[in-house]
PDB file of N, CA and C in Angstrom:
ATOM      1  N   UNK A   1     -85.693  41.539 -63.261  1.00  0.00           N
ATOM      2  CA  UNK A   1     -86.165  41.841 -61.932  1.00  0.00           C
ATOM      3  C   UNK A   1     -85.013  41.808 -60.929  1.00  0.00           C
ATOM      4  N   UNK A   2     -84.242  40.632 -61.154  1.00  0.00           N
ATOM      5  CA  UNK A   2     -82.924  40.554 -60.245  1.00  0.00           C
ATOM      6  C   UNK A   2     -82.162  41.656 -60.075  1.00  0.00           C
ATOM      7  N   UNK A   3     -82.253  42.536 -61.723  1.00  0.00           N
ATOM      8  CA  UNK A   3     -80.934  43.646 -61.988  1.00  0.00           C
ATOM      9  C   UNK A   3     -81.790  44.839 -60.745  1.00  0.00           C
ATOM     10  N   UNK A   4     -82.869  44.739 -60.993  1.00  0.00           N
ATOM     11  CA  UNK A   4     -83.576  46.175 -60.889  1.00  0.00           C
ATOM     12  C   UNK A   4     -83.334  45.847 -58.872  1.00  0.00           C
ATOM     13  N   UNK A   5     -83.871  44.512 -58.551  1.00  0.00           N
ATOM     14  CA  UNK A   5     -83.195  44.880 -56.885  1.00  0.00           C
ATOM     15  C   UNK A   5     -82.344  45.061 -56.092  1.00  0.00           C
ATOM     16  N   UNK A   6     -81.375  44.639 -57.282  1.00  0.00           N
ATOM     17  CA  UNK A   6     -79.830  44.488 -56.547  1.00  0.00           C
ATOM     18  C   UNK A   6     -79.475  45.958 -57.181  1.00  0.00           C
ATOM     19  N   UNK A   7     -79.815  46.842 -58.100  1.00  0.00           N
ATOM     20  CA  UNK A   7     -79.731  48.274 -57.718  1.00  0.00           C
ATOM     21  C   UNK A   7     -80.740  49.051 -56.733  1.00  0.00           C
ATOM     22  N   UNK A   8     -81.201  48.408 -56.359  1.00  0.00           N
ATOM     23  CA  UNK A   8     -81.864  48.928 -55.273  1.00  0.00           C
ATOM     24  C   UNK A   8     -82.128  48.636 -53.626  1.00  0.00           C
ATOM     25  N   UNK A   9     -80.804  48.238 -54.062  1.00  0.00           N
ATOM     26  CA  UNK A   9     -80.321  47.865 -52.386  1.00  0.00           C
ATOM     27  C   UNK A   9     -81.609  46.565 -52.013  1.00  0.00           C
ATOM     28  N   UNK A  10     -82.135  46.399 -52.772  1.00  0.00           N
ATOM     29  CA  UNK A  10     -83.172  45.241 -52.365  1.00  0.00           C
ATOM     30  C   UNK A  10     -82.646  43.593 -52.055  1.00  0.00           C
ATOM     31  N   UNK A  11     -81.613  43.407 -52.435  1.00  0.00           N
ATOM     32  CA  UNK A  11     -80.470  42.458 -52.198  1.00  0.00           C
ATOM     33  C   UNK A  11     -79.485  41.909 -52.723  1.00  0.00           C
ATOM     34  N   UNK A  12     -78.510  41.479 -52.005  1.00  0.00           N
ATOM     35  CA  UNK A  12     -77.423  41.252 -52.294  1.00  0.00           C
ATOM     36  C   UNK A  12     -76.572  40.886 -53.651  1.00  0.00           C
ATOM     37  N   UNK A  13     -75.921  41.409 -54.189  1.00  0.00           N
ATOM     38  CA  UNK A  13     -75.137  40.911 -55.009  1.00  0.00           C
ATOM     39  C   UNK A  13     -74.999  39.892 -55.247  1.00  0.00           C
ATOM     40  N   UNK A  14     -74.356  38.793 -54.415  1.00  0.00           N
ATOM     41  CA  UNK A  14     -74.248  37.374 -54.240  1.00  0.00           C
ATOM     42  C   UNK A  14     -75.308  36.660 -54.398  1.00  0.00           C
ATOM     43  N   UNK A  15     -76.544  37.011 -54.042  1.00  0.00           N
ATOM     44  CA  UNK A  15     -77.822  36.461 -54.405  1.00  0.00           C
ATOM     45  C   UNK A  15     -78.554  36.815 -55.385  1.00  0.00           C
ATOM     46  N   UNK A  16     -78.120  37.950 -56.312  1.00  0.00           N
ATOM     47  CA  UNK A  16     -78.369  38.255 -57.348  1.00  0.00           C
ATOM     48  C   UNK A  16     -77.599  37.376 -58.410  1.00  0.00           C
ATOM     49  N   UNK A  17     -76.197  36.946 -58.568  1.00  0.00           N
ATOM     50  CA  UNK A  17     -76.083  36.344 -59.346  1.00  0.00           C
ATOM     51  C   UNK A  17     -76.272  34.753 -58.997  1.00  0.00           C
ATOM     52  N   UNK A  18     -76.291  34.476 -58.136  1.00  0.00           N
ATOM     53  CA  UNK A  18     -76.866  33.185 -57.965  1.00  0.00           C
ATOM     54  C   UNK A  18     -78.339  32.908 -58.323  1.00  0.00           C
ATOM     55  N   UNK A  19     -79.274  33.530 -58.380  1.00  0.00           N
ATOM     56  CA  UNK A  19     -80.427  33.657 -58.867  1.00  0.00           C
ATOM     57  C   UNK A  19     -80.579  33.534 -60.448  1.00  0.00           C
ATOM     58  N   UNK A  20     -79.188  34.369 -60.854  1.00  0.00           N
ATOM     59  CA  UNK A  20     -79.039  34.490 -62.405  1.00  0.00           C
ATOM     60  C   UNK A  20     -78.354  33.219 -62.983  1.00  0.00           C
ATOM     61  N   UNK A  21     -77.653  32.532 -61.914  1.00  0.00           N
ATOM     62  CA  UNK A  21     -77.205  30.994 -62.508  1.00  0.00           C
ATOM     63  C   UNK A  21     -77.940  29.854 -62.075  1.00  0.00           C
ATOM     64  N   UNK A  22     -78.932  30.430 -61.600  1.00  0.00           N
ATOM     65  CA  UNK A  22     -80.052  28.764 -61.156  1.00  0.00           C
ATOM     66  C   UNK A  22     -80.994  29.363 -62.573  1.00  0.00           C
ATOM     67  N   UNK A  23     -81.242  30.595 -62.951  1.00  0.00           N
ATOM     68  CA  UNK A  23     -82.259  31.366 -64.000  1.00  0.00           C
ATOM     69  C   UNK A  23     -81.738  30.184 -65.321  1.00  0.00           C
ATOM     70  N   UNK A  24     -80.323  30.275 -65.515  1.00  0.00           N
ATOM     71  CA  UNK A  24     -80.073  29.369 -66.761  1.00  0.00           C
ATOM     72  C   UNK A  24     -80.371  28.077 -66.784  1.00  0.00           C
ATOM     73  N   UNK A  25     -80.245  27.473 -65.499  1.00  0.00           N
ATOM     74  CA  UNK A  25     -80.738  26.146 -65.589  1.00  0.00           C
ATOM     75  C   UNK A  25     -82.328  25.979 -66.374  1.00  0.00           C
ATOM     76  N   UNK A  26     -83.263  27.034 -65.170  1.00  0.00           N
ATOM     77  CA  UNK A  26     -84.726  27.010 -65.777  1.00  0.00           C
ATOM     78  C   UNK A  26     -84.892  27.150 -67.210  1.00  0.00           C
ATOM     79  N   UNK A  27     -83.848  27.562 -67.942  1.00  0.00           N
ATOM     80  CA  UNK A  27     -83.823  27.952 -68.975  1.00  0.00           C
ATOM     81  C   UNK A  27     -84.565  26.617 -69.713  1.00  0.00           C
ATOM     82  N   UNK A  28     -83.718  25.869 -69.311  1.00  0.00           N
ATOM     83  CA  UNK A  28     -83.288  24.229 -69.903  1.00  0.00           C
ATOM     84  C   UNK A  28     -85.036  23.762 -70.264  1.00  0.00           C
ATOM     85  N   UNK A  29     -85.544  23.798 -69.447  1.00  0.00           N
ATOM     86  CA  UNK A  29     -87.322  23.152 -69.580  1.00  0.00           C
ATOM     87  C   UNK A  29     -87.823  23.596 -71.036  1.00  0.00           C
ATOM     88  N   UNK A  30     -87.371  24.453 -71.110  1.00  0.00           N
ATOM     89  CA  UNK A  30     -88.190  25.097 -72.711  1.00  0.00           C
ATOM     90  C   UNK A  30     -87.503  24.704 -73.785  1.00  0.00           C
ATOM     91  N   UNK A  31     -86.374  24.106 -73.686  1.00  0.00           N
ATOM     92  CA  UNK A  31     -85.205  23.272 -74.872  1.00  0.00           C
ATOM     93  C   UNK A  31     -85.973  21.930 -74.550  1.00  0.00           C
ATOM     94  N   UNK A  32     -86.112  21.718 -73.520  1.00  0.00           N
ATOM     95  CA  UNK A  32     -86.687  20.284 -73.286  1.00  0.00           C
ATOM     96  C   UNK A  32     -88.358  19.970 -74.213  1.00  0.00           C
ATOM     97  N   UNK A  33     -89.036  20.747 -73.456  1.00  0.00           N
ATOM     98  CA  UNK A  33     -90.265  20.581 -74.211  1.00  0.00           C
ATOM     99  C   UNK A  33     -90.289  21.054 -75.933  1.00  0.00           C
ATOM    100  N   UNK A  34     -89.604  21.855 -76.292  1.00  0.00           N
ATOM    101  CA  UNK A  34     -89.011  22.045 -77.800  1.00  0.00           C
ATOM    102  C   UNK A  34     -88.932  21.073 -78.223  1.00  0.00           C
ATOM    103  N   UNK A  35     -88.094  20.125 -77.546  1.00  0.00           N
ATOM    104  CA  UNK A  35     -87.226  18.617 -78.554  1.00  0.00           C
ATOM    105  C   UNK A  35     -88.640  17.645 -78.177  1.00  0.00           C
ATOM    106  N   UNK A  36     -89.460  17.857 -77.810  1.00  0.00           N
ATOM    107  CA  UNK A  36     -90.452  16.292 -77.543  1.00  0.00           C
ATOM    108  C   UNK A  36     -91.225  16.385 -78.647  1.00  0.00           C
ATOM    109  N   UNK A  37     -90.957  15.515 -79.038  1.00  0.00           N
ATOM    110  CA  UNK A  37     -91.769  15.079 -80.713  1.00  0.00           C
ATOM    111  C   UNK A  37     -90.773  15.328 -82.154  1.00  0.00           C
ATOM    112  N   UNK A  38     -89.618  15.956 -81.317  1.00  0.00           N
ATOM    113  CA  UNK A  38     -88.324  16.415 -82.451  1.00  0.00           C
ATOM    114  C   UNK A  38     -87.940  14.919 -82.759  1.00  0.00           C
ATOM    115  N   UNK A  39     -87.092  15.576 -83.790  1.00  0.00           N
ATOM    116  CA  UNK A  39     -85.766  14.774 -84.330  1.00  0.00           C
ATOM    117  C   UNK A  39     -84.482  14.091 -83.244  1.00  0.00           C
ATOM    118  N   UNK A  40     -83.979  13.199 -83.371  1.00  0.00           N
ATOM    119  CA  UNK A  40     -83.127  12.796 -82.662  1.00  0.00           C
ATOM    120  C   UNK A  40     -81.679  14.203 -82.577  1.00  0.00           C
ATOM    121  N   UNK A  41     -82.089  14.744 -83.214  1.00  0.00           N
ATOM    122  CA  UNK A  41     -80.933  16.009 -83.380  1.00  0.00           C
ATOM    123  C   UNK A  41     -81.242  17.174 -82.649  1.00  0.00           C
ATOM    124  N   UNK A  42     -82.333  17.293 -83.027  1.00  0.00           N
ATOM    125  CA  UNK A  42     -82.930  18.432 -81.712  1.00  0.00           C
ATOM    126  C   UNK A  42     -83.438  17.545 -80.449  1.00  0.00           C
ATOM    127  N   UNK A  43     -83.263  16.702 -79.632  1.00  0.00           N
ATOM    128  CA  UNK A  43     -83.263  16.084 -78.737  1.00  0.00           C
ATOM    129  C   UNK A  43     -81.763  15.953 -78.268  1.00  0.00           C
ATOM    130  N   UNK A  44     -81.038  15.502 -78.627  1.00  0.00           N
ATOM    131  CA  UNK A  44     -79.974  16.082 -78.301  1.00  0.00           C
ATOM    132  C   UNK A  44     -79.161  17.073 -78.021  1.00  0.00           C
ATOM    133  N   UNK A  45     -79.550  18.188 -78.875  1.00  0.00           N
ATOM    134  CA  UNK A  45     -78.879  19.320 -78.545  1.00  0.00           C
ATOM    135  C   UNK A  45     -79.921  20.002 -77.588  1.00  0.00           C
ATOM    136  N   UNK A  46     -80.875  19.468 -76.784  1.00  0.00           N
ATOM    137  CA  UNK A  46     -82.005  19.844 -75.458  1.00  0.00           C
ATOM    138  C   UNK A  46     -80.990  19.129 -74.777  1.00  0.00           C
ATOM    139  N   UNK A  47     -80.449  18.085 -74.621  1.00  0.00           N
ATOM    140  CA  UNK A  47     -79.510  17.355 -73.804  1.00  0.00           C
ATOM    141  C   UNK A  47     -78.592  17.882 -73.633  1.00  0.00           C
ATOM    142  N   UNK A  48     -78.215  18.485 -73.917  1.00  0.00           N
ATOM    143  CA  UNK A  48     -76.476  19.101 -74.672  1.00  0.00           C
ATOM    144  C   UNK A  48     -76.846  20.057 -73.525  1.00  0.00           C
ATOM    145  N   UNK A  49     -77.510  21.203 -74.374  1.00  0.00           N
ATOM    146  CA  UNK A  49     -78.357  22.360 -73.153  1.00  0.00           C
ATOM    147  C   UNK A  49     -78.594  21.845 -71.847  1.00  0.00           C
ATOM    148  N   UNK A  50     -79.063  21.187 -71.563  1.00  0.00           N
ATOM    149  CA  UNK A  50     -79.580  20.849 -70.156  1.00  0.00           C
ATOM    150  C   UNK A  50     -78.073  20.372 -68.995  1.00  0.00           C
ATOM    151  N   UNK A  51     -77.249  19.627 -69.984  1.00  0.00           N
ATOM    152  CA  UNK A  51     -75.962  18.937 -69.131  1.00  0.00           C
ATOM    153  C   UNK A  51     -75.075  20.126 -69.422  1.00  0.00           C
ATOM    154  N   UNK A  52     -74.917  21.184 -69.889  1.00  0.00           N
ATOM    155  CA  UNK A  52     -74.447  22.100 -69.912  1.00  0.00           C
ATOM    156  C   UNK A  52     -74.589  23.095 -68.876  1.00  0.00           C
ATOM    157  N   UNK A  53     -75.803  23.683 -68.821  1.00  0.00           N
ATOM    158  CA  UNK A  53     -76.088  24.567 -67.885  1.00  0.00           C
ATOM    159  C   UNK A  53     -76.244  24.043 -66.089  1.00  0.00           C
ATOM    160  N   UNK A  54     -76.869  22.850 -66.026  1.00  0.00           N
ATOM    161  CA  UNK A  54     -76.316  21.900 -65.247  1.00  0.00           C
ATOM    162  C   UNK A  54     -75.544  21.773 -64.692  1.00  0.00           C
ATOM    163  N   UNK A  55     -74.632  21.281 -65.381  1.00  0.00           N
ATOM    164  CA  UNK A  55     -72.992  21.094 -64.948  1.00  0.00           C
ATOM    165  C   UNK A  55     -72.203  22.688 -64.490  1.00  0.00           C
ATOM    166  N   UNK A  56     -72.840  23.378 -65.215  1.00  0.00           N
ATOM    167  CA  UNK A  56     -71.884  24.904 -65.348  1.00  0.00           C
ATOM    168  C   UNK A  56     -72.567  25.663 -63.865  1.00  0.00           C
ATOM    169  N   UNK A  57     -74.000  25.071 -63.220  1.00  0.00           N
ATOM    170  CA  UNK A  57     -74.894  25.807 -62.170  1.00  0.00           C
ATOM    171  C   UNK A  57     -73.820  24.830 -60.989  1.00  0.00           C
ATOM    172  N   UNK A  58     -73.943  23.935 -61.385  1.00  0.00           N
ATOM    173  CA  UNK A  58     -73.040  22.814 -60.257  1.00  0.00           C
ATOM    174  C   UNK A  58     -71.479  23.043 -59.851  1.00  0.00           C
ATOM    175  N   UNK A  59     -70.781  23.699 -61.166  1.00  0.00           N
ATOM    176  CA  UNK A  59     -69.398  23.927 -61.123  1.00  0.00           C
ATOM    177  C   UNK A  59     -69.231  25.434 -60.549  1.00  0.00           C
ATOM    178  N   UNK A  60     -70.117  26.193 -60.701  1.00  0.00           N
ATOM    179  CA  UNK A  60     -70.431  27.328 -60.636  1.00  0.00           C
ATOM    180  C   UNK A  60     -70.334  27.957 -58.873  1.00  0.00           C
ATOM    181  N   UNK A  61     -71.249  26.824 -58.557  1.00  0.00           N
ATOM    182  CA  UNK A  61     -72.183  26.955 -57.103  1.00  0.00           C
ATOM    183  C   UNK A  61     -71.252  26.958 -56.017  1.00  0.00           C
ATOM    184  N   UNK A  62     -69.622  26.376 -55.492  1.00  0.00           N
ATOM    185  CA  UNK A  62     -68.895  27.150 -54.626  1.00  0.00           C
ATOM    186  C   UNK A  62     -68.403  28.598 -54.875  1.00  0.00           C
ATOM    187  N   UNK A  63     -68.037  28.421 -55.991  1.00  0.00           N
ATOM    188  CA  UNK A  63     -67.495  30.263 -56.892  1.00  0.00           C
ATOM    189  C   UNK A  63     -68.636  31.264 -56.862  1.00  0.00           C
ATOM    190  N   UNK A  64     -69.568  31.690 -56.329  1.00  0.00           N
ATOM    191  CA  UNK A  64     -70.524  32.349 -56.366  1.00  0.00           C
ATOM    192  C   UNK A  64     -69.583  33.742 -55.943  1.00  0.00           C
ATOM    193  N   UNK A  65     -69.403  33.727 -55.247  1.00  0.00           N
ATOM    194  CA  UNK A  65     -68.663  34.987 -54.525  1.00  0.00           C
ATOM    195  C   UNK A  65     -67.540  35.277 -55.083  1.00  0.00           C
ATOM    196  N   UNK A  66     -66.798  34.764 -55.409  1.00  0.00           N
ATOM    197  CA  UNK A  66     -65.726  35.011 -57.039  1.00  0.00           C
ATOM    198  C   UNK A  66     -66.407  35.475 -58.159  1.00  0.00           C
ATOM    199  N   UNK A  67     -67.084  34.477 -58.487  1.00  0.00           N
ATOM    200  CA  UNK A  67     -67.761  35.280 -59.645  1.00  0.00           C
ATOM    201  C   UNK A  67     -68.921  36.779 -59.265  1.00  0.00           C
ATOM    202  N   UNK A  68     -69.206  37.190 -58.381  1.00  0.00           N
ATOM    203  CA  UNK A  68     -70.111  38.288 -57.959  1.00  0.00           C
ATOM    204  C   UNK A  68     -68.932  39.333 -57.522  1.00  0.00           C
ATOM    205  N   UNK A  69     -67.339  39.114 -57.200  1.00  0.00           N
ATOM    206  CA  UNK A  69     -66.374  39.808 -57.150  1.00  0.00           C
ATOM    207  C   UNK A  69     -65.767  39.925 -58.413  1.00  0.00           C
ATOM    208  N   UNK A  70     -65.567  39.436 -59.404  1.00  0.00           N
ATOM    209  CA  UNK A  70     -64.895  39.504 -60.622  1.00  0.00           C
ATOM    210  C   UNK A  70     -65.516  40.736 -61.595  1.00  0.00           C
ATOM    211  N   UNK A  71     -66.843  40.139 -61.274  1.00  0.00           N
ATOM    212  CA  UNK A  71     -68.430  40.923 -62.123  1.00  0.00           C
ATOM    213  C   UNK A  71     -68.219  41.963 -61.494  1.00  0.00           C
ATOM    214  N   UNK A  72     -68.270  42.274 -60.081  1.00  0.00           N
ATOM    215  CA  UNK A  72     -68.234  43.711 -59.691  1.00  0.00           C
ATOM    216  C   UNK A  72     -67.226  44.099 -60.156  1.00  0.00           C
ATOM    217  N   UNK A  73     -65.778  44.060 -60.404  1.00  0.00           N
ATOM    218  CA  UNK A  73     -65.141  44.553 -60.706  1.00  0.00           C
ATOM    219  C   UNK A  73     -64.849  45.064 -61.673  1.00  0.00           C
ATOM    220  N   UNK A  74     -65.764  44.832 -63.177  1.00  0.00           N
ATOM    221  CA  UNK A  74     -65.406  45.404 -64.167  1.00  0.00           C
ATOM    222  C   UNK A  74     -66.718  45.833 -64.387  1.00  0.00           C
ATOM    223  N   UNK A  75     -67.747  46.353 -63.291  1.00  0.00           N
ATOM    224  CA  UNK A  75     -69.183  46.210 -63.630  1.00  0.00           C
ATOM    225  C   UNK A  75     -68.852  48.412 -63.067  1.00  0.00           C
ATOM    226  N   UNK A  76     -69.992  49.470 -63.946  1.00  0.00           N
ATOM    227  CA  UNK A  76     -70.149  50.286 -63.473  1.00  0.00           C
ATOM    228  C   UNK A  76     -71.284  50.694 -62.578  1.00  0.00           C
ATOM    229  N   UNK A  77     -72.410  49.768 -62.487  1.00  0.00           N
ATOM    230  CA  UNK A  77     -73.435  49.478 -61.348  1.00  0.00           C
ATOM    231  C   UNK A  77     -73.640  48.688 -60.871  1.00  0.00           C
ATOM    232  N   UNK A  78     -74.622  48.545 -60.076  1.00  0.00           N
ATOM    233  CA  UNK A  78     -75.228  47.011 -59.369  1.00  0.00           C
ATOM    234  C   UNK A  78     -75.999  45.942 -60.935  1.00  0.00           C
ATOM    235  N   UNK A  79     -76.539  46.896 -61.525  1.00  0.00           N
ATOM    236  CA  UNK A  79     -77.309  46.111 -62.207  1.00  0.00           C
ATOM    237  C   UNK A  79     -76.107  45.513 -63.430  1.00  0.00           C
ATOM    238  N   UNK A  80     -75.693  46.260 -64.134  1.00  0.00           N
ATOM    239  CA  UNK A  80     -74.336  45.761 -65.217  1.00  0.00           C
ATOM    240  C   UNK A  80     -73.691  44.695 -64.392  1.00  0.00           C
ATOM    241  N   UNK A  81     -73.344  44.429 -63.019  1.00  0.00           N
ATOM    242  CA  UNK A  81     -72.769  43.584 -62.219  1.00  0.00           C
ATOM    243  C   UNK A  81     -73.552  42.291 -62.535  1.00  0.00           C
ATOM    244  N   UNK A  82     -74.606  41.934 -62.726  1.00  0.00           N
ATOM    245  CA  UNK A  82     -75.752  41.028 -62.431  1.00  0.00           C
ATOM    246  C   UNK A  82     -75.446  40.560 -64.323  1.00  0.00           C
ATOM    247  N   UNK A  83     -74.969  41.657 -64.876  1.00  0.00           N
ATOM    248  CA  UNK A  83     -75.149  41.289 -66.491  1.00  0.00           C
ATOM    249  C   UNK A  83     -73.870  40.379 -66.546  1.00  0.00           C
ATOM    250  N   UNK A  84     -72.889  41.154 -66.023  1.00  0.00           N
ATOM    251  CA  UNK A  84     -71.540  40.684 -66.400  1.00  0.00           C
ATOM    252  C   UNK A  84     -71.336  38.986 -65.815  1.00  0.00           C
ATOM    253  N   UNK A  85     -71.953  39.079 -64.527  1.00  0.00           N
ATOM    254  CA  UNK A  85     -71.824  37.818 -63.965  1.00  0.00           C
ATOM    255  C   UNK A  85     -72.665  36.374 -65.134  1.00  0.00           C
ATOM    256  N   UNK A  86     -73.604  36.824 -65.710  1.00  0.00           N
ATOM    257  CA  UNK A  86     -74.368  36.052 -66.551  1.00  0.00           C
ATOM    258  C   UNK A  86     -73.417  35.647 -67.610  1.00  0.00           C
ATOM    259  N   UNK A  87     -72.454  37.084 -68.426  1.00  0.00           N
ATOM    260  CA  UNK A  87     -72.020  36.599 -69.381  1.00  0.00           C
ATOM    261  C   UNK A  87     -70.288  35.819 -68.864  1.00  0.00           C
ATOM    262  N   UNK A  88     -70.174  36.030 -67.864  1.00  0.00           N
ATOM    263  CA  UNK A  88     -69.000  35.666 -67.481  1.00  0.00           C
ATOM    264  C   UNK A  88     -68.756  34.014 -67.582  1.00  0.00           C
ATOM    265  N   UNK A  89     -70.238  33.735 -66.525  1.00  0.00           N
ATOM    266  CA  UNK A  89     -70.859  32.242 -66.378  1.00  0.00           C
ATOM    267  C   UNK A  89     -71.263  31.553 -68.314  1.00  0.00           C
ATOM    268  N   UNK A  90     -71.731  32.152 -68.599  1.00  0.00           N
ATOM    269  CA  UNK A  90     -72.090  31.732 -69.850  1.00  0.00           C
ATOM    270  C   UNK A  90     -70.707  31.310 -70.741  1.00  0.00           C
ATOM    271  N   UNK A  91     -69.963  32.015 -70.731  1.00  0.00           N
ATOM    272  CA  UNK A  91     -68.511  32.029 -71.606  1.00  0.00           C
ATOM    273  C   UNK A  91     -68.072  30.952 -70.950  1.00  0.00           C
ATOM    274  N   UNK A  92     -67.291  31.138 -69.648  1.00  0.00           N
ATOM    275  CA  UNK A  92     -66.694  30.039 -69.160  1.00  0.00           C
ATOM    276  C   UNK A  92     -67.322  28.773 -69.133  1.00  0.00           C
ATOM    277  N   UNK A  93     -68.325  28.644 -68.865  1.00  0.00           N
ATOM    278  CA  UNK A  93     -68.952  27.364 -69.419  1.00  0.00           C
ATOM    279  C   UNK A  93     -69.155  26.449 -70.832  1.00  0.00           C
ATOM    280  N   UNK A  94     -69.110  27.132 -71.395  1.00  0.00           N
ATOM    281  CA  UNK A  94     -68.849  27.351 -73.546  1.00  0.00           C
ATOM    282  C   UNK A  94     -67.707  27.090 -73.523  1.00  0.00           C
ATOM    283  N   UNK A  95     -66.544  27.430 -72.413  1.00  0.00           N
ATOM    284  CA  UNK A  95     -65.315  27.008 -73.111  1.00  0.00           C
ATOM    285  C   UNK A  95     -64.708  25.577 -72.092  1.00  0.00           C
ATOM    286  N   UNK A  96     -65.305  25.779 -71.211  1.00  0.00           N
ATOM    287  CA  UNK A  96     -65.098  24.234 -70.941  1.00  0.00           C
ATOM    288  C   UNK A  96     -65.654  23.095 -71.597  1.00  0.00           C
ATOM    289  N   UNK A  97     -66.794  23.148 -72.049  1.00  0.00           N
ATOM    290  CA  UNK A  97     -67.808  22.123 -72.674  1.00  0.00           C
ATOM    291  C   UNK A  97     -66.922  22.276 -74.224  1.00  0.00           C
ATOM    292  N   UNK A  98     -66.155  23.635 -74.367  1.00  0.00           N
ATOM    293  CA  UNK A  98     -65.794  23.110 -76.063  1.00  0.00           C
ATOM    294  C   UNK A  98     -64.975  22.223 -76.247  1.00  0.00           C
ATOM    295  N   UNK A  99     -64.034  21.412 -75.906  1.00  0.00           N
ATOM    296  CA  UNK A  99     -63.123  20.449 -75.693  1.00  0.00           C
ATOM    297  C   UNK A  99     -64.036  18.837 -75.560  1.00  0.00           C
ATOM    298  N   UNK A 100     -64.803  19.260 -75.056  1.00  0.00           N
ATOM    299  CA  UNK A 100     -65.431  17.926 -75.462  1.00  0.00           C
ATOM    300  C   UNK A 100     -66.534  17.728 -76.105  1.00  0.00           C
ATOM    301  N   UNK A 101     -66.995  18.802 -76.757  1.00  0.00           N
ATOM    302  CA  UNK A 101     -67.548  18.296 -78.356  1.00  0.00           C
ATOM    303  C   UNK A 101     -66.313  17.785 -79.201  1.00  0.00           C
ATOM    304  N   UNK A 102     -65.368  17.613 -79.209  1.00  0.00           N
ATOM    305  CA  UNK A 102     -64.522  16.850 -79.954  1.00  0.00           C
ATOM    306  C   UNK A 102     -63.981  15.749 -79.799  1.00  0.00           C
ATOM    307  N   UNK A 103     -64.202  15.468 -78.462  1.00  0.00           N
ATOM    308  CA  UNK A 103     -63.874  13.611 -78.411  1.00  0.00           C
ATOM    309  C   UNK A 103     -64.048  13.166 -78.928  1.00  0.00           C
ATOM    310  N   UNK A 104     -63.631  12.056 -78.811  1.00  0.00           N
ATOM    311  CA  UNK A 104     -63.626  10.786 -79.757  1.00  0.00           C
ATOM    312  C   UNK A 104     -64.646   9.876 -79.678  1.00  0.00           C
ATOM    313  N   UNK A 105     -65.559  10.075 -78.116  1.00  0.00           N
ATOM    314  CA  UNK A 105     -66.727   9.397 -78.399  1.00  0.00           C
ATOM    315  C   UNK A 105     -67.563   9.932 -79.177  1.00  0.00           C
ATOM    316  N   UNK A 106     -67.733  10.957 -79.486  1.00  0.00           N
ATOM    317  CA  UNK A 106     -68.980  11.233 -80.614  1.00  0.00           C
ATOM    318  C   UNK A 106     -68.646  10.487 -81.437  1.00  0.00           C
ATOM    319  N   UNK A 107     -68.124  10.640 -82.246  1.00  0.00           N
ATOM    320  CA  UNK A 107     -67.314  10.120 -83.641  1.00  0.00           C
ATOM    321  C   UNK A 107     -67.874   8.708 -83.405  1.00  0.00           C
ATOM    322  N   UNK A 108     -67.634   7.913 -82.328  1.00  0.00           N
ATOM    323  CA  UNK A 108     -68.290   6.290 -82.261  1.00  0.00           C
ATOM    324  C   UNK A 108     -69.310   6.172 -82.667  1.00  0.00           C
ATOM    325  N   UNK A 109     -70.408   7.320 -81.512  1.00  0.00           N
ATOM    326  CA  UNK A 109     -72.126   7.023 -81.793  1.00  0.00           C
ATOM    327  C   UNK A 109     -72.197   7.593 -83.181  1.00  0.00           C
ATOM    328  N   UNK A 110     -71.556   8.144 -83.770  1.00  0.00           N
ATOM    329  CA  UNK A 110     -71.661   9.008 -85.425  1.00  0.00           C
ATOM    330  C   UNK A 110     -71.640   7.992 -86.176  1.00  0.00           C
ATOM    331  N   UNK A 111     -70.729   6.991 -85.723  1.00  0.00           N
ATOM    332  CA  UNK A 111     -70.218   5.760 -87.085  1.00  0.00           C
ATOM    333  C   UNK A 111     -71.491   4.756 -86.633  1.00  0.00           C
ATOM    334  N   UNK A 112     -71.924   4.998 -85.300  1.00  0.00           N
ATOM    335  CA  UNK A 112     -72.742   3.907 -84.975  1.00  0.00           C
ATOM    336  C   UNK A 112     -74.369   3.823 -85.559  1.00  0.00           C
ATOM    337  N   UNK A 113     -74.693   5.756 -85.409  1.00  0.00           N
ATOM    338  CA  UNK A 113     -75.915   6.026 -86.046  1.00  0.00           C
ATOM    339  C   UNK A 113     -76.257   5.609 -87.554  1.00  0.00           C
ATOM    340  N   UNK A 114     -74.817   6.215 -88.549  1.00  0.00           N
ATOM    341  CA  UNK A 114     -75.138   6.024 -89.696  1.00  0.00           C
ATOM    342  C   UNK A 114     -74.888   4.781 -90.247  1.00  0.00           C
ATOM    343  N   UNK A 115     -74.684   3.243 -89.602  1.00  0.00           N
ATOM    344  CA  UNK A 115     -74.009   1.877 -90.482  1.00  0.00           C
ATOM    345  C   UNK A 115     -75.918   1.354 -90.107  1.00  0.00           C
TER     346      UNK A 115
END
């Protein structure tokens, strides 16, 4: 719906992808209710999801206008603009969070779960 107004002059760019990075957060509720009654493994990775998209809507939220300029720039419409900004946000967030799936605290609660 976002793509289809922001090609239609119905509004702004900037509020189109900001719409599309609060959209991922909402995402999070349906990972959430997924993991209730799960495994401690799929409860976690609802956690994982949730402090992810989270963190990435929060880190995200001064850069709005960078990222809705970046997206336009390699975008050939309004609506591809609205796509690019999603996958732009999505990546960069994946690669910040990948560095710390490898700490060294997991590895603790790992030795801690299985003794």
């Amino acid at each position: 719906m976002v793509m289809g107004f922001v090609a239609m002059n119905g509004m702004p760019a900037e509020i189109g992808v900001a719409i599309v990075v609060g959209a991922n957060v909402g995402t999070c509720v349906t990972a959430l209710l997924a993991s209730l009654g799960g495994s401690r493994g799929g409860k976690f990775v609802a956690l994982s999801h949730i402090v992810l998209n989270v963190g990435g809507a929060l880190l995200f939220q001064p850069f709005i206008g960078e990222l809705t300029a970046v997206s336009g720039a390699i975008a050939h419409s309004p609506s591809s603009q609205i796509a690019h900004a999603q996958t732009i946000f999505n990546i960069v967030c994946s690669l910040i969070a990948l560095p710390l799936c490898y700490a060294k605290f997991w590895r603790r609660l790992d030795n801690r779960e299985s003794s």
